[in-house]
N, C-alpha and C. Protein backbone atom coordinates (compact mmCIF):
# COMPACT_ATOMS: atom_id res chain seq x y z
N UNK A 1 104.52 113.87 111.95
CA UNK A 1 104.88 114.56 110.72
C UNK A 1 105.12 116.05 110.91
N UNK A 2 104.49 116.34 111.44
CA UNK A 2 104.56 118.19 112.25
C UNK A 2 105.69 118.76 112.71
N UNK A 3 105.96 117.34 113.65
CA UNK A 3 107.38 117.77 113.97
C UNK A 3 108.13 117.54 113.49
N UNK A 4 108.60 117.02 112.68
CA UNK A 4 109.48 116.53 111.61
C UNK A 4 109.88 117.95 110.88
N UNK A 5 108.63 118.27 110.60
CA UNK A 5 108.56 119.53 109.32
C UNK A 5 109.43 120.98 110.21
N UNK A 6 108.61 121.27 111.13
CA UNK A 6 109.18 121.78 112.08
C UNK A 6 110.88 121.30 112.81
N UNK A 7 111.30 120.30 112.94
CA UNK A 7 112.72 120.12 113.07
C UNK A 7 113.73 120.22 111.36
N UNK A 8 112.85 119.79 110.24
CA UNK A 8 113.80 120.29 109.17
C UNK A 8 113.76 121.88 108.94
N UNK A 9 112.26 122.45 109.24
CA UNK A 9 112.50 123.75 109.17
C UNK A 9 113.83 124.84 109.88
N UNK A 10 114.17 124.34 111.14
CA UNK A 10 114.59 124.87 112.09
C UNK A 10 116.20 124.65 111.40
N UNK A 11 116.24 123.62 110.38
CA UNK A 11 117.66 123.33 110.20
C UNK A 11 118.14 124.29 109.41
N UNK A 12 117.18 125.16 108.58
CA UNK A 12 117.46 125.97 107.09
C UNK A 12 118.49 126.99 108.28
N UNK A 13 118.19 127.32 109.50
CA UNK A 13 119.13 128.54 110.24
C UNK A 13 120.54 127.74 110.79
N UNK A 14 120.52 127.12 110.79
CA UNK A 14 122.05 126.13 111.09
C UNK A 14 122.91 126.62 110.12
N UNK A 15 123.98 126.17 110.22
CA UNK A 15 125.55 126.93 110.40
C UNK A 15 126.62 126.17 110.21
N UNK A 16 127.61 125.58 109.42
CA UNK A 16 127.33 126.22 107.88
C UNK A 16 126.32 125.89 107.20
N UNK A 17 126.47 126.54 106.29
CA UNK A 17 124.83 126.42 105.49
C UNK A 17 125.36 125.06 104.74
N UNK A 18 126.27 124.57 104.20
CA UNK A 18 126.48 123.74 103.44
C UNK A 18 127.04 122.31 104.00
N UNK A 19 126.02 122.60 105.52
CA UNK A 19 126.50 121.09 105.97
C UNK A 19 125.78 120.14 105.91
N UNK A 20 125.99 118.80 105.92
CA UNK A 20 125.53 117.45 105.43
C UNK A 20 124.09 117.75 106.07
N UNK A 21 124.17 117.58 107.44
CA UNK A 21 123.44 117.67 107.48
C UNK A 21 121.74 118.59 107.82
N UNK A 22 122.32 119.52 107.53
CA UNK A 22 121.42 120.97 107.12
C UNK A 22 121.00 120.52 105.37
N UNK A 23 122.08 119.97 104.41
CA UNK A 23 121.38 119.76 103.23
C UNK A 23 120.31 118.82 103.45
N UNK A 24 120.80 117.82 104.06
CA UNK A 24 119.80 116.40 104.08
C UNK A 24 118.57 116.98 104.59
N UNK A 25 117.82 117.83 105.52
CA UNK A 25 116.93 118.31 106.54
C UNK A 25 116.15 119.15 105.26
N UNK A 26 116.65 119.82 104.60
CA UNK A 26 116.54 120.49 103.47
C UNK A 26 115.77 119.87 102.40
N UNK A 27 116.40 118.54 101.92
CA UNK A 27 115.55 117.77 101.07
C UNK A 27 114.78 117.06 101.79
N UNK A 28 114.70 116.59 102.58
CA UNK A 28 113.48 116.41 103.52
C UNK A 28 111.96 116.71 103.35
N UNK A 29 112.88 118.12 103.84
CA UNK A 29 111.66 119.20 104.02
C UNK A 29 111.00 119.71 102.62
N UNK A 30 112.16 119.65 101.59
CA UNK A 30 111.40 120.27 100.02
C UNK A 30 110.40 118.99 99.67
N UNK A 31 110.75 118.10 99.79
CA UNK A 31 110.02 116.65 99.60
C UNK A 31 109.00 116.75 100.48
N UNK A 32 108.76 116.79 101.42
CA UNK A 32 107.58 117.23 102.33
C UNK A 32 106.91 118.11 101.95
N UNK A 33 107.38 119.26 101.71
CA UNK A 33 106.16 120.16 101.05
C UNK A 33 105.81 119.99 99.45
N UNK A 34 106.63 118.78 98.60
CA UNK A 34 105.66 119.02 97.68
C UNK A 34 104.60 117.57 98.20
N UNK A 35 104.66 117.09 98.83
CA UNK A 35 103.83 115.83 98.91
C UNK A 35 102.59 116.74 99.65
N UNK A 36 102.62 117.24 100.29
CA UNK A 36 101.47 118.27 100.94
C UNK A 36 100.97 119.42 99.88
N UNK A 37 101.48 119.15 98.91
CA UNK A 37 101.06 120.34 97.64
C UNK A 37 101.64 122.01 98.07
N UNK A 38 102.38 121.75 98.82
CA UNK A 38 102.95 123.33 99.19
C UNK A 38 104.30 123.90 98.25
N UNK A 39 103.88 124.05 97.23
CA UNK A 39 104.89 123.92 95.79
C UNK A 39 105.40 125.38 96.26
N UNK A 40 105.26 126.25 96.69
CA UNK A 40 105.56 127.62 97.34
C UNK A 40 106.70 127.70 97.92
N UNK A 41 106.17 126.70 98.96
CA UNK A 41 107.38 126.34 99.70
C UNK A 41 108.46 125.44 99.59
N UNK A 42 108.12 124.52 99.22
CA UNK A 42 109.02 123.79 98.20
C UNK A 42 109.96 124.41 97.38
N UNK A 43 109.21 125.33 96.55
CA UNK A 43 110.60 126.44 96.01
C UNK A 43 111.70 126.60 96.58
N UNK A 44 110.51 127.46 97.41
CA UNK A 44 111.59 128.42 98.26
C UNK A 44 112.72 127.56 99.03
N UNK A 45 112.93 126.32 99.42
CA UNK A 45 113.51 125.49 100.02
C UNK A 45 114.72 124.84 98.90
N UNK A 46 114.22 124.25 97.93
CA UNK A 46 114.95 124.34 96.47
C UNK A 46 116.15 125.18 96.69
N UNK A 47 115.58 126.21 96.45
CA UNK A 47 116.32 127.65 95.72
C UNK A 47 117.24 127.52 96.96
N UNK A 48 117.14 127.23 98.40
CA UNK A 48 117.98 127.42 99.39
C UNK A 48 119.12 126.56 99.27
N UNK A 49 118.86 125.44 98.97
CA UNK A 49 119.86 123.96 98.53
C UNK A 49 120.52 124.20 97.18
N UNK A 50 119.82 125.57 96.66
CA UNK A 50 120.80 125.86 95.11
C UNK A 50 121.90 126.48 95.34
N UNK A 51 121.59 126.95 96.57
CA UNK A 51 122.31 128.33 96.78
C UNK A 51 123.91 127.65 98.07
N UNK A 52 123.12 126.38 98.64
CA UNK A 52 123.68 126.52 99.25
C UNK A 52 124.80 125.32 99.09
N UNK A 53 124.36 123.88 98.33
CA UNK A 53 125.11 122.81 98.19
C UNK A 53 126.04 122.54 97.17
N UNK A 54 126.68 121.65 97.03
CA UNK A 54 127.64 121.89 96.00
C UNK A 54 127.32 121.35 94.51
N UNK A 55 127.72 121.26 93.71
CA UNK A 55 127.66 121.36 92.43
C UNK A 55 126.55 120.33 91.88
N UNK A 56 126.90 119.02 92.33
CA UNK A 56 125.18 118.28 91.42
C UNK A 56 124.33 118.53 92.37
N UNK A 57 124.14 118.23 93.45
CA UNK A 57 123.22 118.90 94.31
C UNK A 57 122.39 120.06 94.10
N UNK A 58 122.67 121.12 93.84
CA UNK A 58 122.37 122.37 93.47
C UNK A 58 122.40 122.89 92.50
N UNK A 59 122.37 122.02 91.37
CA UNK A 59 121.80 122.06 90.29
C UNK A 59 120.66 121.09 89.96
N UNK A 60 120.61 120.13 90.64
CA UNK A 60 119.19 119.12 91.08
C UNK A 60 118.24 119.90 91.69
N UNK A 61 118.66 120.87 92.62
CA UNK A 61 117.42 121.61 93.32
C UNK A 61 117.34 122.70 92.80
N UNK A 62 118.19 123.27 91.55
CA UNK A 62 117.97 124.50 90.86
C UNK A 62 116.70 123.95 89.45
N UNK A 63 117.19 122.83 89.42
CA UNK A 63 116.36 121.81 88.29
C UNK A 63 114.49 121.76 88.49
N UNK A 64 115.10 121.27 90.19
CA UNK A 64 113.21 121.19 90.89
C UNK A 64 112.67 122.56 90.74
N UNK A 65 113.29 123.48 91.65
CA UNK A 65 112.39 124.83 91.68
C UNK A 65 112.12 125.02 90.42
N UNK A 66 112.43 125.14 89.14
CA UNK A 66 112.02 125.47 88.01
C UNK A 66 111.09 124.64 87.59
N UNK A 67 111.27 123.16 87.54
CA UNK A 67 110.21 122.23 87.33
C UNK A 67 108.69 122.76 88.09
N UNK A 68 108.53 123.00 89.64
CA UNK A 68 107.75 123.51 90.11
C UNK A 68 106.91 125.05 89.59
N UNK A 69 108.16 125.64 89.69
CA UNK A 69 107.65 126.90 88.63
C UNK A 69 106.67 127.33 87.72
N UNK A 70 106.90 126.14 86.96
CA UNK A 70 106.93 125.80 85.42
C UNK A 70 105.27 125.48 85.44
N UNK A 71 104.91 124.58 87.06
CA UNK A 71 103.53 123.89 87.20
C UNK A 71 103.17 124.94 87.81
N UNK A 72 103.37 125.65 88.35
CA UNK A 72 102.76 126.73 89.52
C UNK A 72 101.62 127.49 87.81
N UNK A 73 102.71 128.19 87.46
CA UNK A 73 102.12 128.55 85.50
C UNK A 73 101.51 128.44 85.19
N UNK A 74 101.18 126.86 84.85
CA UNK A 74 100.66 126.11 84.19
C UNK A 74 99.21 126.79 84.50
N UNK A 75 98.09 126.63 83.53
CA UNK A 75 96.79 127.07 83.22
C UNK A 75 95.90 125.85 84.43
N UNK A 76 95.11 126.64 85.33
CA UNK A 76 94.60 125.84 86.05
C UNK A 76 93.39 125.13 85.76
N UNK A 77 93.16 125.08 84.09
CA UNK A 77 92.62 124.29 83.14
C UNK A 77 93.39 122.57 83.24
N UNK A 78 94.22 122.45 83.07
CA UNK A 78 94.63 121.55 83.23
C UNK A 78 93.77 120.19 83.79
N UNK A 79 93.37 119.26 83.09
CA UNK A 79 92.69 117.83 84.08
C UNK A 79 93.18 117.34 84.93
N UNK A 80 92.56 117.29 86.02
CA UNK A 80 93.11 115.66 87.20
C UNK A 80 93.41 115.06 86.18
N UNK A 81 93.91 113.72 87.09
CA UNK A 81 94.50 112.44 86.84
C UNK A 81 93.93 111.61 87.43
N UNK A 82 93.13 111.06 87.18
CA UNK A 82 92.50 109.43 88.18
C UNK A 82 92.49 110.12 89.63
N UNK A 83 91.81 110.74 90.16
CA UNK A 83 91.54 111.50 91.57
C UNK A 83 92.76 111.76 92.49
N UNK A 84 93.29 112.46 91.42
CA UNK A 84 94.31 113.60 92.22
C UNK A 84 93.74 114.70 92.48
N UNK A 85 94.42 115.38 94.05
CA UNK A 85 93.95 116.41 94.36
C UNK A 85 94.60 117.38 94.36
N UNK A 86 93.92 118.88 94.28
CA UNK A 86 94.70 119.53 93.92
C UNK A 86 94.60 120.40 95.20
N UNK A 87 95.48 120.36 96.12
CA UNK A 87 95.84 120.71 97.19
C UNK A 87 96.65 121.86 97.84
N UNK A 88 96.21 122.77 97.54
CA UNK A 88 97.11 124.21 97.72
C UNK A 88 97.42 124.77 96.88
N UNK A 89 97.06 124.19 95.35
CA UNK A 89 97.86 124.60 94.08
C UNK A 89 98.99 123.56 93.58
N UNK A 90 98.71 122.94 92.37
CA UNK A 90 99.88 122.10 92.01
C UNK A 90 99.58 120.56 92.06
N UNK A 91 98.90 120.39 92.49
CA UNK A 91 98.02 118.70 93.01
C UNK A 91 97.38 118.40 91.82
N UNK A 92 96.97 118.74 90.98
CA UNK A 92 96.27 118.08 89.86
C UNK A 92 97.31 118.88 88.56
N UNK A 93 97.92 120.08 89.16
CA UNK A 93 98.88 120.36 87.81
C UNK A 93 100.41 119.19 87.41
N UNK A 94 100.53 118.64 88.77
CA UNK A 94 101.54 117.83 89.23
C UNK A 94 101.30 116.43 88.93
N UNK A 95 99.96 116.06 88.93
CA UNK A 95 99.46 114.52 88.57
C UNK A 95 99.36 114.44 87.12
N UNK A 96 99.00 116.07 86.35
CA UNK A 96 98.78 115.97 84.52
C UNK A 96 99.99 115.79 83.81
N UNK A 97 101.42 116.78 85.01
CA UNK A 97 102.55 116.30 84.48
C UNK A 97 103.20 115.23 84.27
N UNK A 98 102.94 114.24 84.95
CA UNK A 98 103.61 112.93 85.42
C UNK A 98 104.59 112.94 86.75
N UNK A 99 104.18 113.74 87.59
CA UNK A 99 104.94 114.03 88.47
C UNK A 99 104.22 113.40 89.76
């Protein structure tokens, strides 16, 4: 899994930015970090696929980063869900959402 994360990471510097497969490595990797609760980074990965793919695409990942956002916010009052964890931030804000 490490390396995985580490080979999609490495793709965000590839050339053009808007190639198949630099996007695909991209959602990958945003999907990887929210399953690890790294909603931070996940953004930031988002926002890269907003910027960089074409029209439904990048408005799907302009859609997520805000969705994420939105939980990052959220009051860390919020309840678990049936033993969700809240893992870096976002792990139990993410299980109250239905996410």
């Amino acid at each position: 899994p490490d390396e995985a994360l580490s080979a999609w990471e490495e793709m965000r510097a590839a050339k053009p930015a808007n190639s198949p497969f630099r996007l695909q490595a991209l959602i990958n990797l945003a999907q990887a970090y929210e399953k690890t609760g790294s909603d931070a980074k996940a953004i930031s990965v988002y926002d890269d696929l907003a910027l960089s793919a074409g029209k439904p695409l990048a408005e799907q990942a302009a859609a997520r980063a805000k969705a994420l956002r939105k939980l990052e916010d959220a009051p860390a009052s919020v309840p678990a869900v049936h033993g969700s964890k809240n893992k870096k931030g976002g792990g139990a804000k993410r299980a109250a959402a239905g996410q």
